[in-house]
Protein backbone atom coordinates (compact mmCIF):
# COMPACT_ATOMS: atom_id res chain seq x y z
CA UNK A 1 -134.38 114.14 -164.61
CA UNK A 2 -135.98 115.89 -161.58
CA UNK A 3 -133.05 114.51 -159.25
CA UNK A 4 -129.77 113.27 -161.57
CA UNK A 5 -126.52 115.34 -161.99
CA UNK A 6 -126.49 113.79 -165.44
CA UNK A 7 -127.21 115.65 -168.71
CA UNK A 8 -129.71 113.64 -170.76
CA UNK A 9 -129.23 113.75 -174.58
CA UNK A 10 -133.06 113.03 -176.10
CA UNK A 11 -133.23 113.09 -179.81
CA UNK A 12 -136.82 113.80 -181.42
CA UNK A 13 -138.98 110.48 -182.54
CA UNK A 14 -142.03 111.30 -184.17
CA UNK A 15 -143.01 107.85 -184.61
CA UNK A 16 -142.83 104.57 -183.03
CA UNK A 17 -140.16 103.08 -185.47
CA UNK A 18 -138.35 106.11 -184.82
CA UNK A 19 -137.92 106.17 -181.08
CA UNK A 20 -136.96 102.15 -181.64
CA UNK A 21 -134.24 103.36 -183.68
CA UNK A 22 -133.29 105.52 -180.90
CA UNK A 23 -132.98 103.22 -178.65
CA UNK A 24 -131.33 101.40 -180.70
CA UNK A 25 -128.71 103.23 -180.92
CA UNK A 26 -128.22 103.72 -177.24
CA UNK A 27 -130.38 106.44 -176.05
CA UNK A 28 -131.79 106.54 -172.61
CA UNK A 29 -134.78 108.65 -173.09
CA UNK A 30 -136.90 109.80 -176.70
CA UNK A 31 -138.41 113.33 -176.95
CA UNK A 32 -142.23 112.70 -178.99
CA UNK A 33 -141.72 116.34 -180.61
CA UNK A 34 -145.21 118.41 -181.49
CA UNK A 35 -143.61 119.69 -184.35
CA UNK A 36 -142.24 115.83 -185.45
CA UNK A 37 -145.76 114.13 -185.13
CA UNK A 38 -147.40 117.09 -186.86
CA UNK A 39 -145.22 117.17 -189.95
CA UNK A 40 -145.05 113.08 -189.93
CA UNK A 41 -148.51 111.96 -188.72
CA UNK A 42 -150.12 114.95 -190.79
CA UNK A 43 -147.73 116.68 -193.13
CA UNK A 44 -148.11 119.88 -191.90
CA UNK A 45 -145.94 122.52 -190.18
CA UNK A 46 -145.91 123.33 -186.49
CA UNK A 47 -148.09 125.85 -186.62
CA UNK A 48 -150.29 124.14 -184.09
CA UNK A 49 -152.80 122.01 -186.42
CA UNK A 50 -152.33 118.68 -184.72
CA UNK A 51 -154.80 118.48 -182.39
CA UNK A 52 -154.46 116.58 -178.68
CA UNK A 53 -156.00 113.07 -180.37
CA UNK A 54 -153.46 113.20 -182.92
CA UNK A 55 -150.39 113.65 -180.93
CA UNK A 56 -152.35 111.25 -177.90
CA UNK A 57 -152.18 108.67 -180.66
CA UNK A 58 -148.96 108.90 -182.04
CA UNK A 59 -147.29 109.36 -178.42
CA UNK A 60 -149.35 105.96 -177.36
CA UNK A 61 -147.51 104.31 -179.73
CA UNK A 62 -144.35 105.74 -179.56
CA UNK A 63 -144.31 105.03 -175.28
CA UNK A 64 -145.84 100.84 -176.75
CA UNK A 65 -142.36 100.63 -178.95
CA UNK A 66 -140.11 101.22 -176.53
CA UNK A 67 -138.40 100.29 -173.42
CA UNK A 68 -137.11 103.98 -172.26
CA UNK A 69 -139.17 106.81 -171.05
CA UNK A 70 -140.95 108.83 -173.64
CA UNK A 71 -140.89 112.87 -173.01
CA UNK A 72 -144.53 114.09 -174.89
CA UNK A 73 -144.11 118.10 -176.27
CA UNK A 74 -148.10 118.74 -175.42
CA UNK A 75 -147.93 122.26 -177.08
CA UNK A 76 -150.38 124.28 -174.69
CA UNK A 77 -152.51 121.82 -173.64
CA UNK A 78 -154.68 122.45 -176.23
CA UNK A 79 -156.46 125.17 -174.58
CA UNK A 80 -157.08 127.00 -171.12
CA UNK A 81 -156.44 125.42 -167.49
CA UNK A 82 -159.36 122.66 -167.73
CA UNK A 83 -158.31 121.43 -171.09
CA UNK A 84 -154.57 121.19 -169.83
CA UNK A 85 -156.04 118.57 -166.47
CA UNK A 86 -157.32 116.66 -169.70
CA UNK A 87 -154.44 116.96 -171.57
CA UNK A 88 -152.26 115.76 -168.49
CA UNK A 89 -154.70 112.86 -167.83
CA UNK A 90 -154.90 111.58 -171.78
CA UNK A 91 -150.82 111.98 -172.04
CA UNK A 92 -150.35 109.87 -168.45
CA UNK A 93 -152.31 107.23 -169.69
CA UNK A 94 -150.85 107.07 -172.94
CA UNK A 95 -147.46 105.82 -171.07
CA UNK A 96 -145.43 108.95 -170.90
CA UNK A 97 -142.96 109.67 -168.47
CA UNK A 98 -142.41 113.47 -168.08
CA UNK A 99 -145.27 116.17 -170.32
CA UNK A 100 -144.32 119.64 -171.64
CA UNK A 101 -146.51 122.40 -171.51
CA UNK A 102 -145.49 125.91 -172.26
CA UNK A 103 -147.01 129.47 -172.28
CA UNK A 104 -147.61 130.23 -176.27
CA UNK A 105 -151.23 131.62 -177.59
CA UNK A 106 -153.61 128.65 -178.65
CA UNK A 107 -152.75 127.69 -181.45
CA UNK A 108 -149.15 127.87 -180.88
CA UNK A 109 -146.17 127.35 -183.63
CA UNK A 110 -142.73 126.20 -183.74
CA UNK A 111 -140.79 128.11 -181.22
CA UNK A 112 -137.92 128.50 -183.40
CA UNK A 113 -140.60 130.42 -186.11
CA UNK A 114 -141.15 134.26 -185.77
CA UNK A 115 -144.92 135.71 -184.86
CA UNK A 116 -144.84 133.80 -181.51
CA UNK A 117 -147.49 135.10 -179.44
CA UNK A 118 -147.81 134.55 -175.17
CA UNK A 119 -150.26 134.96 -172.56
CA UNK A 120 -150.30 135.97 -169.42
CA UNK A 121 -147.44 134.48 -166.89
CA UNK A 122 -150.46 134.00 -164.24
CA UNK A 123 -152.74 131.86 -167.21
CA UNK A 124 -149.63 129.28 -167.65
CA UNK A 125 -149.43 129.90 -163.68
CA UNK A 126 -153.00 128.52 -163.65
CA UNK A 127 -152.01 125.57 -166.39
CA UNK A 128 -149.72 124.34 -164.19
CA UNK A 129 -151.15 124.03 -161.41
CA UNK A 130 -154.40 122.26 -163.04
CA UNK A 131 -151.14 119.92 -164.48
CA UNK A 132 -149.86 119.26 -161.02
CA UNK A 133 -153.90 118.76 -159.79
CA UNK A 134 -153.89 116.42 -163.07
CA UNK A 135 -150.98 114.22 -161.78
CA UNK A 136 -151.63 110.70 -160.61
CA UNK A 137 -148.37 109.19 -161.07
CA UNK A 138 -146.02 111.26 -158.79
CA UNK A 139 -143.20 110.16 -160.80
CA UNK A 140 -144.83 112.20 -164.09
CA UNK A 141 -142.29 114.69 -164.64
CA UNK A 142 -143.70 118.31 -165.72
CA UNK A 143 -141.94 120.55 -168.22
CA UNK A 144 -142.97 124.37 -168.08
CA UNK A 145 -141.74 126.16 -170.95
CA UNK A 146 -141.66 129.59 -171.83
CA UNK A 147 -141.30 131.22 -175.05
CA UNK A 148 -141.03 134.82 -173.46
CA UNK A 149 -137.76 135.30 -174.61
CA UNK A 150 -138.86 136.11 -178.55
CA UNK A 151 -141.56 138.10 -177.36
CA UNK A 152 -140.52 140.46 -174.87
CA UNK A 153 -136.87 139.74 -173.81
CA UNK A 154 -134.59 137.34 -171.96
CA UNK A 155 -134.88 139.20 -168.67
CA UNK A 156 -139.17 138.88 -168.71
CA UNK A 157 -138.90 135.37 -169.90
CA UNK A 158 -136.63 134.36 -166.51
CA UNK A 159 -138.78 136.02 -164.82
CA UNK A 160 -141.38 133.75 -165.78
CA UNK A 161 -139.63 130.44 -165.53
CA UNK A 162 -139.44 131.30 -161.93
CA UNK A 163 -142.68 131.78 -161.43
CA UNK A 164 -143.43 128.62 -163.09
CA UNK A 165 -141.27 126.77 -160.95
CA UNK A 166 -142.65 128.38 -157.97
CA UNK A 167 -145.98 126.96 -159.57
CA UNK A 168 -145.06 123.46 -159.16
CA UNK A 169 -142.69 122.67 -162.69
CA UNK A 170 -140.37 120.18 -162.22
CA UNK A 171 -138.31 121.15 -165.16
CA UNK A 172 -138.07 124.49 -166.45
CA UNK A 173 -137.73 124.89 -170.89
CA UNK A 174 -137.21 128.05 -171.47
CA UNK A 175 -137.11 128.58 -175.76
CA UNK A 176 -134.41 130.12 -178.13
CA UNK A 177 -131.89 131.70 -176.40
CA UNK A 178 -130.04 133.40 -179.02
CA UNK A 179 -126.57 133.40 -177.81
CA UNK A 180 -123.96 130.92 -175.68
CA UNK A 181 -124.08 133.90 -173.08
CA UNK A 182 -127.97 134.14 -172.69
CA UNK A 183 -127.74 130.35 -172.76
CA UNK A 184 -125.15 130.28 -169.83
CA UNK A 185 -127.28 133.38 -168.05
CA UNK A 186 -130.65 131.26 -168.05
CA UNK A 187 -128.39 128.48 -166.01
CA UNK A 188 -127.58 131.01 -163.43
CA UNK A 189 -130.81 132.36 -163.02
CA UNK A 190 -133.17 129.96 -162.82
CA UNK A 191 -133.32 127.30 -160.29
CA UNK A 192 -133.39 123.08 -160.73
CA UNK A 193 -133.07 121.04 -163.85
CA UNK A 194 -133.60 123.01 -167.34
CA UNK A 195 -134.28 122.23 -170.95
CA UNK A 196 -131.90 123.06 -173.72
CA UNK A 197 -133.19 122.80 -176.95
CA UNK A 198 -130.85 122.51 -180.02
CA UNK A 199 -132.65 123.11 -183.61
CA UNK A 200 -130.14 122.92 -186.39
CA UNK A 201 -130.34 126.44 -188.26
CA UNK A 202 -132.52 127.96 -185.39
CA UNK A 203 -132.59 130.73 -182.88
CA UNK A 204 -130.29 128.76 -180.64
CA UNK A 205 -126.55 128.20 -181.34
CA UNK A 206 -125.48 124.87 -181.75
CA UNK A 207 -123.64 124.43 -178.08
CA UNK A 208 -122.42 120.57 -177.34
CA UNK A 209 -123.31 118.58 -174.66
CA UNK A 210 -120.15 118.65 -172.71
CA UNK A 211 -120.51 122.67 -172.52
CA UNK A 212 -124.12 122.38 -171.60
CA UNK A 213 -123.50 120.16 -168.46
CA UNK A 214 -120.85 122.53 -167.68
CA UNK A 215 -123.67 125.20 -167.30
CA UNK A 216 -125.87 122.60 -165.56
CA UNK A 217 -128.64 122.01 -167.96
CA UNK A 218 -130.30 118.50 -167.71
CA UNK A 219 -131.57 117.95 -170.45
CA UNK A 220 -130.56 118.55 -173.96
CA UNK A 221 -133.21 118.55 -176.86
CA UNK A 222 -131.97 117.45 -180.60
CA UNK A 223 -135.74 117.23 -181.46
CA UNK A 224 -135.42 117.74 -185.36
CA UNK A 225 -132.02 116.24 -186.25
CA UNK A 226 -133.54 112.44 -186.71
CA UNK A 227 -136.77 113.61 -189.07
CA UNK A 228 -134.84 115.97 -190.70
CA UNK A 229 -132.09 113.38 -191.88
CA UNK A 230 -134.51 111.07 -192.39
CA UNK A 231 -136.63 113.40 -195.11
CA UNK A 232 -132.76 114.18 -196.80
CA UNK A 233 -132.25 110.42 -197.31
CA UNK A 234 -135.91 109.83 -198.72
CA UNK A 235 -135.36 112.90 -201.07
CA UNK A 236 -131.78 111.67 -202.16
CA UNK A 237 -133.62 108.18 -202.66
CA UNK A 238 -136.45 108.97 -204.38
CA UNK A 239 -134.36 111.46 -206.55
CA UNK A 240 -132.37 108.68 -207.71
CA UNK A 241 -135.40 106.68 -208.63
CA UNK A 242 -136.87 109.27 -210.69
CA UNK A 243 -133.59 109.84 -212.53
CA UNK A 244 -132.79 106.07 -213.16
CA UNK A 245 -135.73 103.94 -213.02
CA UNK A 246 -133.99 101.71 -210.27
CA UNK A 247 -132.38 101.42 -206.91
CA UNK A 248 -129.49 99.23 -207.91
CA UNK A 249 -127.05 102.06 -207.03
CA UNK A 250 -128.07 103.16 -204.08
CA UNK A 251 -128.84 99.89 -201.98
CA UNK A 252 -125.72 100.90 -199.71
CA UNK A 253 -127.59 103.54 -198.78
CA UNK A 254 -130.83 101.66 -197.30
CA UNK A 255 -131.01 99.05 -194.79
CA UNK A 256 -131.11 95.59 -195.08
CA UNK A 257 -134.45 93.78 -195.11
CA UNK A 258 -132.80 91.77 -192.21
CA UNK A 259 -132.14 95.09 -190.54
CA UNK A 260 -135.82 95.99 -191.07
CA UNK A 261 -136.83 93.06 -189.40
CA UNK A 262 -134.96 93.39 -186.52
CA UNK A 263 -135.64 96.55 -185.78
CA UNK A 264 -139.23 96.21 -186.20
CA UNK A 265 -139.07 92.82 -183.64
CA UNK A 266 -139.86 90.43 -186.26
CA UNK A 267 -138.13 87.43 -184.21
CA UNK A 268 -140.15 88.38 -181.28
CA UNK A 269 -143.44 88.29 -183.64
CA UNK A 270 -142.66 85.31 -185.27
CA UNK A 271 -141.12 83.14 -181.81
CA UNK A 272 -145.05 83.91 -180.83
CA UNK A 273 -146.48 82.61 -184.19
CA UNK A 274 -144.68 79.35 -183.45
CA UNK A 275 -145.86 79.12 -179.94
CA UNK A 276 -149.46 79.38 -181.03
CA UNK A 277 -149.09 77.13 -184.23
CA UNK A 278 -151.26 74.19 -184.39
């Protein structure tokens, strides 16, 4: 991410099954959303109530299921510079391959909700560097993010990405631009690799990939489209079986029970029950 001319296409996986599914399907990298873990792990909103063990946990699992670098949202760090060296120490040895930090108000929320709060550029400064001091894998790649732009405006918040990278970032995220212009703007302003992050019926328009690359973003976010499907098909499911008693009708819409097994490794599992049978 810190060195390829190719846009990556992460969709969110708040769980381990999830990010297998993702994979499945072909994708090269997972993004372990804050907001995903906090309304699957804990059924809650992102309104910053998971704490670090609870997204530590989930994210451990997540990076065990799969084969393809995992990409952890860490919210704020949970706190000020010290508890962000933590944070980057607990997330590292969970397995993950690039952390995101950004510059809300502990707690933070959803950065597509309004009443986002900031602090100061030179605190996240300060986070970042105790991120970089953190580091033991020099291949760990480190997400700023700023969420500037709902708070004062899109000039302040470019202003800040810069100094982030000057900081040390290796990727810069900077949150809900509102239009395909500001979008295009934050590309020619700000210097190496950035985050786009698409949120179906959020601040951001929906822009496709091919037009991001254009711009020269490297990374492109779809963080809530997998959960969000997901809940639609459990509510259409459940629905059903309230309403008829059965599931007879809707078994086209469901996988298999051999699909279950394979995506859940079950020849793997059961090739080492044989090897250890009596």
């Amino acid at each position: 991410m810190k060195d390829s001319d190719e846009t990556i296409l992460a969709p969110g996986a708040p769980n381990a099954l999830t990010a297998r599914i993702a994979q499945d399907a072909g994708f090269s990298t997972v993004y372990a959303s804050g907001a995903g873990i906090a309304n699957w792990a804990l059924g809650v909103p992102d309104l910053g109530l998971a704490s670090m063990s609870d997204v530590v946990g989930e994210v451990a699992r997540i990076c065990a299921a799969v084969d393809i670098p995992v990409i952890a949202d860490a919210d704020t760090g949970y706190g000020n510079a010290l508890n962000v060296f933590r944070c980057v120490r607990e997330f590292e040895r969970a397995g993950v391959a690039a952390i995101q930090l950004e510059d809300q108000v502990h707690p933070k929320r959803c950065g597509h909700f309004d009443g986002k709060s900031v602090i100061d550029a030179s605190e996240m400064v300060a986070k970042i560097k105790a991120a970089t001091d953190a580091r033991q894998d020099p291949d760990l790649v480190l997400i700023a993010r700023t969420d500037a732009r709902a708070v004062y405006d899109l000039e302040t918040a470019i202003e800040r990405a810069q100094l982030y990278r000057e900081a040390g970032a290796d990727v810069i995220f900077l949150e809900a631009p509102r239009t395909v212009d500001e979008l295009a703007e934050v590309a020619k302003a700000v210097d190496g690799p950035l985050v786009a992050n698409i949120v179906e019926g959020g601040k951001t328009p929906a822009v496709s990939r091919a037009e991001l690359t254009k711009m020269g973003y490297a990374l492109v976010l779809y963080a809530n489209l997998g959960p969000r499907a997901a809940m639609m098909a459990m509510k259409k499911a459940f629905a059903h079986l309230k309403t008829h008693g059965d599931s007879e009708e809707i078994l086209n819409d469901i996988v298999t029970m051999p699909e279950r097994n394979r995506l859940t490794g079950m020849d793997f599992w059961k090739g080492l029950e044989a090897s250890y049978a009596g």
